[in-house]
C-alpha atoms as a PDB file:
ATOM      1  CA  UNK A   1     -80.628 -26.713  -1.341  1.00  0.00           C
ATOM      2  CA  UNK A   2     -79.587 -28.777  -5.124  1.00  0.00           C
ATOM      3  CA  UNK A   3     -80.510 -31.805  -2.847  1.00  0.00           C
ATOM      4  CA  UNK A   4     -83.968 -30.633  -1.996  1.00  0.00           C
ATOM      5  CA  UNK A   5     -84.359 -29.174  -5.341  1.00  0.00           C
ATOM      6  CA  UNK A   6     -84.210 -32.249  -6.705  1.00  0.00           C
ATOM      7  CA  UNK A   7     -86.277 -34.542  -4.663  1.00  0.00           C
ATOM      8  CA  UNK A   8     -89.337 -32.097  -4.723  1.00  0.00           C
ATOM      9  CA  UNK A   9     -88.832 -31.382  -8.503  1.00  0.00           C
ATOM     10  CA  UNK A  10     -88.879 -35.215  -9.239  1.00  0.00           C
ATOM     11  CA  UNK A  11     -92.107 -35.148  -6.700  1.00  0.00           C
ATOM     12  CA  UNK A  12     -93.585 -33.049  -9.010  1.00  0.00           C
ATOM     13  CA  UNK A  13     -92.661 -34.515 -12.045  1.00  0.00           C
ATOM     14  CA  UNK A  14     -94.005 -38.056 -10.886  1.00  0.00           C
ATOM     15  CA  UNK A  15     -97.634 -36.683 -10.188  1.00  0.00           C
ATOM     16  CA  UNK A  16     -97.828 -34.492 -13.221  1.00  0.00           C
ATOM     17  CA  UNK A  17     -96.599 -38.429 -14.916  1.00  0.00           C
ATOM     18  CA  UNK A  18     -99.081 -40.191 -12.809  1.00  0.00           C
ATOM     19  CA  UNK A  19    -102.155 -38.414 -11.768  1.00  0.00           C
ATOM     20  CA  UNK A  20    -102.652 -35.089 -14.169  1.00  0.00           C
ATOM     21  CA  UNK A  21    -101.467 -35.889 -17.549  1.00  0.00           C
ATOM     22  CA  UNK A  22    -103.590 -39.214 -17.822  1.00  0.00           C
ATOM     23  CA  UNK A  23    -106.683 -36.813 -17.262  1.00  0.00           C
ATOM     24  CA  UNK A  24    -105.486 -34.288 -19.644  1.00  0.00           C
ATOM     25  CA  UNK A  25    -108.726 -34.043 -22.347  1.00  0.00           C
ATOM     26  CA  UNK A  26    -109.547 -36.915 -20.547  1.00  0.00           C
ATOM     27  CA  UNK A  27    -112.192 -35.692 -17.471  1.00  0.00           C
ATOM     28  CA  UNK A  28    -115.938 -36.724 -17.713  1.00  0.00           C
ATOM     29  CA  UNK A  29    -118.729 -34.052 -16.533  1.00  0.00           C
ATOM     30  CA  UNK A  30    -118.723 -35.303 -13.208  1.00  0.00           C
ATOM     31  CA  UNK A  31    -114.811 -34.658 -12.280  1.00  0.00           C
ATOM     32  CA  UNK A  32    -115.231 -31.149 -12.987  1.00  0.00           C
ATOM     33  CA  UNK A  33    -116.627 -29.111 -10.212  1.00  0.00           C
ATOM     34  CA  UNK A  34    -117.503 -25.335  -9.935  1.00  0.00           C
ATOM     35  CA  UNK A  35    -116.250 -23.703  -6.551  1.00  0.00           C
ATOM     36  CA  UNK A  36    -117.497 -20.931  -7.247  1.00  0.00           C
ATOM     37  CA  UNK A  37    -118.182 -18.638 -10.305  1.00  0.00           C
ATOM     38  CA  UNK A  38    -115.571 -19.005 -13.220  1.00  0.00           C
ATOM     39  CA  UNK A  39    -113.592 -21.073 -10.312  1.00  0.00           C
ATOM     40  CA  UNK A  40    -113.225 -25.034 -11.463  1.00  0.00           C
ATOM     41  CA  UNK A  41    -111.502 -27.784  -9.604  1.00  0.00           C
ATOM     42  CA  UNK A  42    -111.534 -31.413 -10.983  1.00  0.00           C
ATOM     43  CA  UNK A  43    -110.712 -34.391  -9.813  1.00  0.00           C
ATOM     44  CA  UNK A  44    -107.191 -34.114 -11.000  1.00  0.00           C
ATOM     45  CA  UNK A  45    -106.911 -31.030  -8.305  1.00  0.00           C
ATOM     46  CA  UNK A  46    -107.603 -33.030  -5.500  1.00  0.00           C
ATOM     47  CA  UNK A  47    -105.479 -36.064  -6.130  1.00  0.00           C
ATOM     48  CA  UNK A  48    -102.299 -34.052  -7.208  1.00  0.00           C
ATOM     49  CA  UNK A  49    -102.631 -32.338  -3.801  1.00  0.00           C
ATOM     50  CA  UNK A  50    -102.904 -35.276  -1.933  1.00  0.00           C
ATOM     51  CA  UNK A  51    -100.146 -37.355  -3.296  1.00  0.00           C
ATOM     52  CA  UNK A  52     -97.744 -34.051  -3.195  1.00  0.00           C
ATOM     53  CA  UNK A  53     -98.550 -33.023   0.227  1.00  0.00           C
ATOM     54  CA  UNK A  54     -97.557 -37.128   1.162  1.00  0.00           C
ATOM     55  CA  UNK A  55     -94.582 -36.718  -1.101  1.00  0.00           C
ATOM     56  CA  UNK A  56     -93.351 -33.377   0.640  1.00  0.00           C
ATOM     57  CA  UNK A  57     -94.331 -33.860   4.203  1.00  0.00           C
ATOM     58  CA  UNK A  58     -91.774 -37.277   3.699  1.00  0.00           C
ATOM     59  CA  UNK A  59     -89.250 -34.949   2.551  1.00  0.00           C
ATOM     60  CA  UNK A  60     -89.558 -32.130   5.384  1.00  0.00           C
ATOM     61  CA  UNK A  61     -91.087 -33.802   7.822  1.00  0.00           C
ATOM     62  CA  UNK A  62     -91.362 -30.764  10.518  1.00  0.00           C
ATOM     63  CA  UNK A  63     -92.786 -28.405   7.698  1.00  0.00           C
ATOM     64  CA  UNK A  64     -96.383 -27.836   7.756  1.00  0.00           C
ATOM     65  CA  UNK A  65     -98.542 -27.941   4.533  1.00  0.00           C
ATOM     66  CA  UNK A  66    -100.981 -25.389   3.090  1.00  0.00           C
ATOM     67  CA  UNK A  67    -102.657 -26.604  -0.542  1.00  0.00           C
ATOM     68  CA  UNK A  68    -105.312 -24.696  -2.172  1.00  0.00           C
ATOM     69  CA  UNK A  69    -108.225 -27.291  -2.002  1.00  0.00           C
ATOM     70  CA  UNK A  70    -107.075 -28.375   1.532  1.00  0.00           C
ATOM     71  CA  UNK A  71    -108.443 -24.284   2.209  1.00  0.00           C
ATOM     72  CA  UNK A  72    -111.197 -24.415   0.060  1.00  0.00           C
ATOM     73  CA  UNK A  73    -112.476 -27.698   1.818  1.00  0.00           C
ATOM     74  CA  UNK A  74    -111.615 -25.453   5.318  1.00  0.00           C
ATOM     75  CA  UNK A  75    -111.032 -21.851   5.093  1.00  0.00           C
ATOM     76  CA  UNK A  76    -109.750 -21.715   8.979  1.00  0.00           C
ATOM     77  CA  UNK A  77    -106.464 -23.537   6.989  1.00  0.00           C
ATOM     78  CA  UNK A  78    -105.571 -19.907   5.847  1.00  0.00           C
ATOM     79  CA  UNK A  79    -105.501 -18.657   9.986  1.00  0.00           C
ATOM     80  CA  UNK A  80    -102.277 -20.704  10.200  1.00  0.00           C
ATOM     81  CA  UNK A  81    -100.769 -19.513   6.594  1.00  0.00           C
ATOM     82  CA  UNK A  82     -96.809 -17.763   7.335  1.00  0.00           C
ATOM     83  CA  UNK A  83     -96.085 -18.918  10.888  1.00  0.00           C
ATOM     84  CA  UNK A  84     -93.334 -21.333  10.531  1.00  0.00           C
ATOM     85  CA  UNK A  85     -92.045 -23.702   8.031  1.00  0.00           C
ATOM     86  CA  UNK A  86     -94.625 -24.568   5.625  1.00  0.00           C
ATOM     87  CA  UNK A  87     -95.095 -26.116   2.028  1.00  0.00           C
ATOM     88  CA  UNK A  88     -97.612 -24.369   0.082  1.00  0.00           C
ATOM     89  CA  UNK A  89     -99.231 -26.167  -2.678  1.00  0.00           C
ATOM     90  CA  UNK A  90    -101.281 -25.448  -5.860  1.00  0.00           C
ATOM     91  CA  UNK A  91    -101.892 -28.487  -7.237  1.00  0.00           C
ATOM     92  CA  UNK A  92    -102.916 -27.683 -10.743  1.00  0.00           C
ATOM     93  CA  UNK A  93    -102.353 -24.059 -11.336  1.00  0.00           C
ATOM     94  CA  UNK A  94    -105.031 -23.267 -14.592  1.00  0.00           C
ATOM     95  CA  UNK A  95    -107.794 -25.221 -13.645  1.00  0.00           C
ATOM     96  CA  UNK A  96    -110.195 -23.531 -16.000  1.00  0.00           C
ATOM     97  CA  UNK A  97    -107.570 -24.168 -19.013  1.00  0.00           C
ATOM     98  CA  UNK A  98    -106.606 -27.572 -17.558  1.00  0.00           C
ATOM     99  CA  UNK A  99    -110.959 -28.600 -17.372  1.00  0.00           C
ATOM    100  CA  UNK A 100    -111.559 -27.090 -21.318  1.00  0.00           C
ATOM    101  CA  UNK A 101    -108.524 -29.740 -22.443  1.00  0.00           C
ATOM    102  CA  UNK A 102    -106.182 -26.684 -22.986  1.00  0.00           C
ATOM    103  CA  UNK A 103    -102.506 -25.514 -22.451  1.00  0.00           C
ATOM    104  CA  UNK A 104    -101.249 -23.946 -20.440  1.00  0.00           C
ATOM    105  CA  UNK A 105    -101.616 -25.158 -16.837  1.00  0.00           C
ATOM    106  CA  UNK A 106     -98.733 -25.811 -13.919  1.00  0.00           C
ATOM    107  CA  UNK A 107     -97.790 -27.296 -10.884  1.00  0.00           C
ATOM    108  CA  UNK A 108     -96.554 -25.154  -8.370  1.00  0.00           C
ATOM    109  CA  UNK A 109     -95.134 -25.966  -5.124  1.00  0.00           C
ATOM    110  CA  UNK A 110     -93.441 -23.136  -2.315  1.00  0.00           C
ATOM    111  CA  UNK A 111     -91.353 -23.496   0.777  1.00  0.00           C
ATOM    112  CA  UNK A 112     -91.602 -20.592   3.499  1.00  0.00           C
ATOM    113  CA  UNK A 113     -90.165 -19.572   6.526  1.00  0.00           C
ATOM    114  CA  UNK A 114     -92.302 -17.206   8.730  1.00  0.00           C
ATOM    115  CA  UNK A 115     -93.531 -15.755   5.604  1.00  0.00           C
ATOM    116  CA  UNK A 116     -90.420 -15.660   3.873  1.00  0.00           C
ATOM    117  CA  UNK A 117     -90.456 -17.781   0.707  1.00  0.00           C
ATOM    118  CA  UNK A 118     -87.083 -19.713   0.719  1.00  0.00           C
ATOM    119  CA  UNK A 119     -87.748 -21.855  -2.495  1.00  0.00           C
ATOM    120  CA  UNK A 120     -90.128 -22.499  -5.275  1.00  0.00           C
ATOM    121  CA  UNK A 121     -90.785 -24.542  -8.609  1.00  0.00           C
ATOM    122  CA  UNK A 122     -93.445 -24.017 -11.186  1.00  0.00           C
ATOM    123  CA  UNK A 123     -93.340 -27.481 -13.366  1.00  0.00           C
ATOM    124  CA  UNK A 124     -95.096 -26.962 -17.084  1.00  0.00           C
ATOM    125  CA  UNK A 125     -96.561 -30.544 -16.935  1.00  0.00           C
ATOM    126  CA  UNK A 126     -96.723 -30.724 -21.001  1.00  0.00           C
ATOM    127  CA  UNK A 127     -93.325 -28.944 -21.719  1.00  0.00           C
ATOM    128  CA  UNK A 128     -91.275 -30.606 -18.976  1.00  0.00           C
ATOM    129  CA  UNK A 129     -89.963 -27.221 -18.505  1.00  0.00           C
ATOM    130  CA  UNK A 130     -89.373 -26.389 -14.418  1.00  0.00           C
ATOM    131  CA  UNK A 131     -88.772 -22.863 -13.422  1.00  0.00           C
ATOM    132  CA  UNK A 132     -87.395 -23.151  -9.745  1.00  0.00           C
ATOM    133  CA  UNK A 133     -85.160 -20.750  -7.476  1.00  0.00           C
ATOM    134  CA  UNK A 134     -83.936 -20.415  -3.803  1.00  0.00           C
ATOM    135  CA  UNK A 135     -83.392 -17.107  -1.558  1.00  0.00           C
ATOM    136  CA  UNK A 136     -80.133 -16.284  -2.183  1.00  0.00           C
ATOM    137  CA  UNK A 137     -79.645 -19.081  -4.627  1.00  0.00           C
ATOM    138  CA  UNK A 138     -80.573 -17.384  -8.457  1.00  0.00           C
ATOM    139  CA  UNK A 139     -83.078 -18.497 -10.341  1.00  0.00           C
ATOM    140  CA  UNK A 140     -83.226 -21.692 -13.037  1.00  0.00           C
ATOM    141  CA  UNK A 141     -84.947 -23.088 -15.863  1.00  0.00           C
ATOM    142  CA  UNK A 142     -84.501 -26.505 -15.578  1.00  0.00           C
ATOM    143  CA  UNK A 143     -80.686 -27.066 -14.911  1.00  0.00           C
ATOM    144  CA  UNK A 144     -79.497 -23.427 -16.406  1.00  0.00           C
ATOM    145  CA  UNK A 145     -79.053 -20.030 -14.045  1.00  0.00           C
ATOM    146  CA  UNK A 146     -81.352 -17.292 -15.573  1.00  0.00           C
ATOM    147  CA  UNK A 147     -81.315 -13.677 -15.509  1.00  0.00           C
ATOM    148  CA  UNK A 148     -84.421 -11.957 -16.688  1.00  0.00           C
ATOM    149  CA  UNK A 149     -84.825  -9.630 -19.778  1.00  0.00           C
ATOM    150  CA  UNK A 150     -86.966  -6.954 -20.409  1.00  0.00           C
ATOM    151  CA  UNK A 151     -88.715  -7.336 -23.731  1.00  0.00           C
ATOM    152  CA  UNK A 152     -87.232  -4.395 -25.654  1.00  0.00           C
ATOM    153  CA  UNK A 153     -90.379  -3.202 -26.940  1.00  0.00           C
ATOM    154  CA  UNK A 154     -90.740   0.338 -27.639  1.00  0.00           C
ATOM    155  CA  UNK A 155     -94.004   0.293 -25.096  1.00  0.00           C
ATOM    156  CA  UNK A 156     -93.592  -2.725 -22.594  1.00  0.00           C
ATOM    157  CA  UNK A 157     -95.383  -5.798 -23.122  1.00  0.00           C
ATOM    158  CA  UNK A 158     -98.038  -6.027 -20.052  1.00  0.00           C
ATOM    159  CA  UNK A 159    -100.239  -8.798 -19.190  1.00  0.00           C
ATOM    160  CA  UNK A 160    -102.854  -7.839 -16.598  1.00  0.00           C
ATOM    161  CA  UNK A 161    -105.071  -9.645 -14.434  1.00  0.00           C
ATOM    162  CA  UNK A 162    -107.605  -6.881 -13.679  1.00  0.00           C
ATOM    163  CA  UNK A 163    -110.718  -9.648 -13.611  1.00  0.00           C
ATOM    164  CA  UNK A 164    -110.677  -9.957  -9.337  1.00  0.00           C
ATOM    165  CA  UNK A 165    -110.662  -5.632 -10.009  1.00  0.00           C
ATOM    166  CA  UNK A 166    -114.374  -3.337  -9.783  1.00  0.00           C
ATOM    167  CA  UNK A 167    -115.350  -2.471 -13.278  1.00  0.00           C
ATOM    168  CA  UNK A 168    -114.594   1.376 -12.140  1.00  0.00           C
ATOM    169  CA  UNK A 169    -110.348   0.147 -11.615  1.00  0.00           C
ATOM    170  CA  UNK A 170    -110.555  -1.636 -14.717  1.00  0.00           C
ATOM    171  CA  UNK A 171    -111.728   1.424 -16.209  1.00  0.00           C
ATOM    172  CA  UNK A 172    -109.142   3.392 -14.264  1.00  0.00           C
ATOM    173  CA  UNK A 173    -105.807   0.875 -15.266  1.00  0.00           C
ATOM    174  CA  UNK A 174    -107.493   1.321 -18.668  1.00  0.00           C
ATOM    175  CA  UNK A 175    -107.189   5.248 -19.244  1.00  0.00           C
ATOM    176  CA  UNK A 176    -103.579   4.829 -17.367  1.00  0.00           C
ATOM    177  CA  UNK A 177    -102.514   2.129 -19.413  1.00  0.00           C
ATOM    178  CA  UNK A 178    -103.549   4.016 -22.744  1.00  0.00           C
ATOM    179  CA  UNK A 179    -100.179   4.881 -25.332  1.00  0.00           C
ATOM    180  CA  UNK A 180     -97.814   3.270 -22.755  1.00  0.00           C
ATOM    181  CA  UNK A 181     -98.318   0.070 -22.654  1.00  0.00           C
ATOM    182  CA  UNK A 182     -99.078  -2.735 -25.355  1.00  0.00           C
ATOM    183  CA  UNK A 183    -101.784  -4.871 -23.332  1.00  0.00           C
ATOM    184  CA  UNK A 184    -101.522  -8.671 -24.131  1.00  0.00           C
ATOM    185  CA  UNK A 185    -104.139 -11.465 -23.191  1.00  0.00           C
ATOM    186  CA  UNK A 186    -103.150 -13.138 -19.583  1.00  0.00           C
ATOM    187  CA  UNK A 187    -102.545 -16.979 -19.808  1.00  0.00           C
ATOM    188  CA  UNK A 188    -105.038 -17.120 -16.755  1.00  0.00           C
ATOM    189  CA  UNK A 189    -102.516 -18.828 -14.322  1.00  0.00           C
ATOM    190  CA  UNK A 190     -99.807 -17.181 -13.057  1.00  0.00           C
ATOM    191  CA  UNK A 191     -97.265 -20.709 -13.625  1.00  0.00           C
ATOM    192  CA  UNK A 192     -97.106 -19.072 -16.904  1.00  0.00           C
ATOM    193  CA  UNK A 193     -97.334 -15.551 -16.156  1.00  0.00           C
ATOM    194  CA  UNK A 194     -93.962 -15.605 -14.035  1.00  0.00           C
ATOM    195  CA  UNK A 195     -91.653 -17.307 -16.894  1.00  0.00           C
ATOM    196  CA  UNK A 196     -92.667 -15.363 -19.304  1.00  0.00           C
ATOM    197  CA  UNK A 197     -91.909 -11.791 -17.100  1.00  0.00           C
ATOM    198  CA  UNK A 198     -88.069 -14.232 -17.116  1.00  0.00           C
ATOM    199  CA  UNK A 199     -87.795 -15.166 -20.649  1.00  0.00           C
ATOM    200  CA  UNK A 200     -88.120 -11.984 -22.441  1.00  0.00           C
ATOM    201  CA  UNK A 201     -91.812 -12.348 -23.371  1.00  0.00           C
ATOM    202  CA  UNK A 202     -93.720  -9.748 -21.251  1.00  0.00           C
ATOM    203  CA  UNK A 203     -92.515  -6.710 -19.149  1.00  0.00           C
ATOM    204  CA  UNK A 204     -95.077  -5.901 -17.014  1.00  0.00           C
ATOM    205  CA  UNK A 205     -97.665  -8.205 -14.474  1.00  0.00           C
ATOM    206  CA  UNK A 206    -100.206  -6.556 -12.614  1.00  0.00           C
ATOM    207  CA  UNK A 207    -102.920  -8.921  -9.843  1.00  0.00           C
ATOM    208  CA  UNK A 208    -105.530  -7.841  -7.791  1.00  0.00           C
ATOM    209  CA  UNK A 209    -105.679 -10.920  -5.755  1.00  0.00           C
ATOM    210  CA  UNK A 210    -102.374 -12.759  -4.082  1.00  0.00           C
ATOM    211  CA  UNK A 211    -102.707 -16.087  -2.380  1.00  0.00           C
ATOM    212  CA  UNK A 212     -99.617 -17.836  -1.577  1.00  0.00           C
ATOM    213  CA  UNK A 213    -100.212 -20.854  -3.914  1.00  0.00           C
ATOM    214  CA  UNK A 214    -100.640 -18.433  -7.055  1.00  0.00           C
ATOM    215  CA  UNK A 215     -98.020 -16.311  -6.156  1.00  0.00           C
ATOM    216  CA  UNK A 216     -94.865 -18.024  -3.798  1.00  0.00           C
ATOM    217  CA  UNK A 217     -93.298 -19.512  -6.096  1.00  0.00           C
ATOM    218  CA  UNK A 218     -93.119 -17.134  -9.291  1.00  0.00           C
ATOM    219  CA  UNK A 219     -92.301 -14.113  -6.322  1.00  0.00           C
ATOM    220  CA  UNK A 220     -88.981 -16.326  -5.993  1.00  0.00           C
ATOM    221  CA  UNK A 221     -88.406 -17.108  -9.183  1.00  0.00           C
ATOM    222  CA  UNK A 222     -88.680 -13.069 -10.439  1.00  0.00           C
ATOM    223  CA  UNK A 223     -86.576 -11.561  -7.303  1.00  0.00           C
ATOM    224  CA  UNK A 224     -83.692 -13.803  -7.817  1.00  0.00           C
ATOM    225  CA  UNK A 225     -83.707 -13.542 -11.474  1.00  0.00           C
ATOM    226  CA  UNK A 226     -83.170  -9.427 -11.307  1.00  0.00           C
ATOM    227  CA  UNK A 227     -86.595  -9.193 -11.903  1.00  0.00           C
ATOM    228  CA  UNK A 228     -88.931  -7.994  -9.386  1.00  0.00           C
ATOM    229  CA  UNK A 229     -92.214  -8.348  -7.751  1.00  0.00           C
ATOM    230  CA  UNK A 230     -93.872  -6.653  -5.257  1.00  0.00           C
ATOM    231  CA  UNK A 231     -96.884  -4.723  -3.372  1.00  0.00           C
ATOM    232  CA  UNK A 232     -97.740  -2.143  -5.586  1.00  0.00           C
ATOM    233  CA  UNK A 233     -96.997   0.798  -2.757  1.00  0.00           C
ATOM    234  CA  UNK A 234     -93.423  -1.256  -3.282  1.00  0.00           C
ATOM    235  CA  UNK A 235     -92.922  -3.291  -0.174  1.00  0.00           C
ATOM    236  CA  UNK A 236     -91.967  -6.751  -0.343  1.00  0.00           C
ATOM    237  CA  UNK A 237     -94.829  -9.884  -0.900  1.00  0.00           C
ATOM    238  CA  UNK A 238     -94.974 -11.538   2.799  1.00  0.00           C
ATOM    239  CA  UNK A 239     -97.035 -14.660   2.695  1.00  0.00           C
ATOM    240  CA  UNK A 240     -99.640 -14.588   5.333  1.00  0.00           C
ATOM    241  CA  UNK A 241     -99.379 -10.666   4.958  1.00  0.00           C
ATOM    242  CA  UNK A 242    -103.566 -10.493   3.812  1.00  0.00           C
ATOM    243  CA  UNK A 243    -102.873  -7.693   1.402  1.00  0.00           C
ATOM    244  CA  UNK A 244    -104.288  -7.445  -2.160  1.00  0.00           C
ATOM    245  CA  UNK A 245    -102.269  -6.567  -5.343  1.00  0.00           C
ATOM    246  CA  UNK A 246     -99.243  -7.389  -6.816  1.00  0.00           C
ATOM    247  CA  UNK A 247     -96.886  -6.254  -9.850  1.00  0.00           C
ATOM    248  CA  UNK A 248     -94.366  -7.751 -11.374  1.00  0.00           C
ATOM    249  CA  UNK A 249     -92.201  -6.912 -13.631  1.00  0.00           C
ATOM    250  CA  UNK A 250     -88.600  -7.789 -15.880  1.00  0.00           C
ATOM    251  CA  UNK A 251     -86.324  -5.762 -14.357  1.00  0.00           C
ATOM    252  CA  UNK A 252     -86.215  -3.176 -11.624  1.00  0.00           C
ATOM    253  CA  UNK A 253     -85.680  -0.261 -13.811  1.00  0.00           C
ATOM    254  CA  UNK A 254     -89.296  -1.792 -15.533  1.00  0.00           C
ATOM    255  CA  UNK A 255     -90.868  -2.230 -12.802  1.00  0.00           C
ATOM    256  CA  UNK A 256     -90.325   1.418 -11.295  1.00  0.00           C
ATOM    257  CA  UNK A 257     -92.226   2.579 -14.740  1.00  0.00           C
ATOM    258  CA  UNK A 258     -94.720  -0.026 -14.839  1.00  0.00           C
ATOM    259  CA  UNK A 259     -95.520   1.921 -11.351  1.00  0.00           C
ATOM    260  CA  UNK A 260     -95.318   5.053 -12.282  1.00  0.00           C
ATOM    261  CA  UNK A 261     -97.977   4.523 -15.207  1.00  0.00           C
ATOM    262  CA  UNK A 262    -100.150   1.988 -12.824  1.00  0.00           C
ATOM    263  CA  UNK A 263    -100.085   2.962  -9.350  1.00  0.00           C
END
């Protein structure tokens, strides 16, 4: 798996070099599209998925490939999404920060098996830093093993993504949320979301929406860390499984409480 690591991680690393850096606070009007409301893809997007889906279709050849514009060009994409060996692909993770010429926005790339995710990386293009871990393997930043921390904060640290939620649940996660948790903005991409549940910096991760690209990747990198994420009834995130809502959080013994005071 260190070989396979490697070659997709320098993949990544030579279109985040090549094709999305260069247009960094550097896209004109016109390579910035609106896919629907408060949902941007840019020119950037589409190239990055095209050169990684060449790059990783060299290196598995008999995998099959599943990016996030390839489904919003074709929705029918998604019928075929968790049966057999597949790369998924999010090609710029943080379009909206990556159009407005802000940090932070990722590259994020997942292998799965029948729904199983086997390996992930989430590359911070500006930083360097790659976050990448394989089922039964541990979890890594960069060339060091991790273990994920819980923040220590008298209430945990939560960042939640309630915006995909009816105003009535984001009223209701409100009044639960109230004196037990210290609410923090979200990063609005969940390349950074997933590190920071890792590093210390958050404890708790609640989404209302789960598609593979967003979510394979930093799944694999909590669960072999000792962090954990999951369905929110807790049963395990199945790619291809066409459920809605996940939470995450730094440790198990967290992420049992974050329930408790969520679900």
């Amino acid at each position: 798996m260190h070989a396979l690591y490697r070659q997709v991680a320098t993949l990544m690393e030579t279109v985040a070099a090549e094709v999305v850096l260069p247009r960094y606070q550097n896209l004109a009007a016109e390579e910035i599209e609106e896919k629907a409301a408060d949902d941007y893809v840019t020119i950037a997007d589409k190239e990055s998925e095209i050169r990684l889906q060449e790059g990783l279709s060299k290196i598995l050849p008999e995998a099959g490939v599943v990016g996030e514009e390839a489904v919003a060009a074709d929705p029918t994409v998604m019928d075929n999404v968790g049966n057999g060996l597949q790369w998924i692909i999010d090609p710029i993770d943080g379009t909206g920060n990556f159009a407005a010429g802000r940090a932070p926005f990722g590259i994020m790339v997942g292998l799965v098996d029948n729904g199983v995710i086997q390996a992930g990386w989430i590359l911070d293009p500006l930083t360097g830093r790659m976050c990448h871990a394989a089922l039964g393997g541990g979890a890594y930043i960069d060339e060091e093993r991790i273990a994920a921390k819980e923040t220590g904060a008298d209430k945990p640290i939560a960042a939640l993504a309630v915006y995909f939620l009816t105003v009535e649940q984001r009223a209701e996660i409100a009044v639960k949320a109230e004196g037990k948790l210290t609410l923090v903005d979200i990063p609005r991409r969940a390349a950074e979301q997933y590190p920071r549940l890792v590093l210390g910096t958050n404890d708790v991760s609640l989404f209302e929406r789960s598609h593979p690209w967003d979510h394979a990747a930093g799944a694999l990198l909590l669960n072999e860390s000792g962090a954990k994420l999951a369905r929110r009834d807790g049963t395990p995130y199945i790619i291809g499984d066409n459920k809605r809502g996940l939470l995450g959080a730094s440790s198990h013994r967290m992420w049992d409480k974050a329930a408790q005071i969520l679900c």
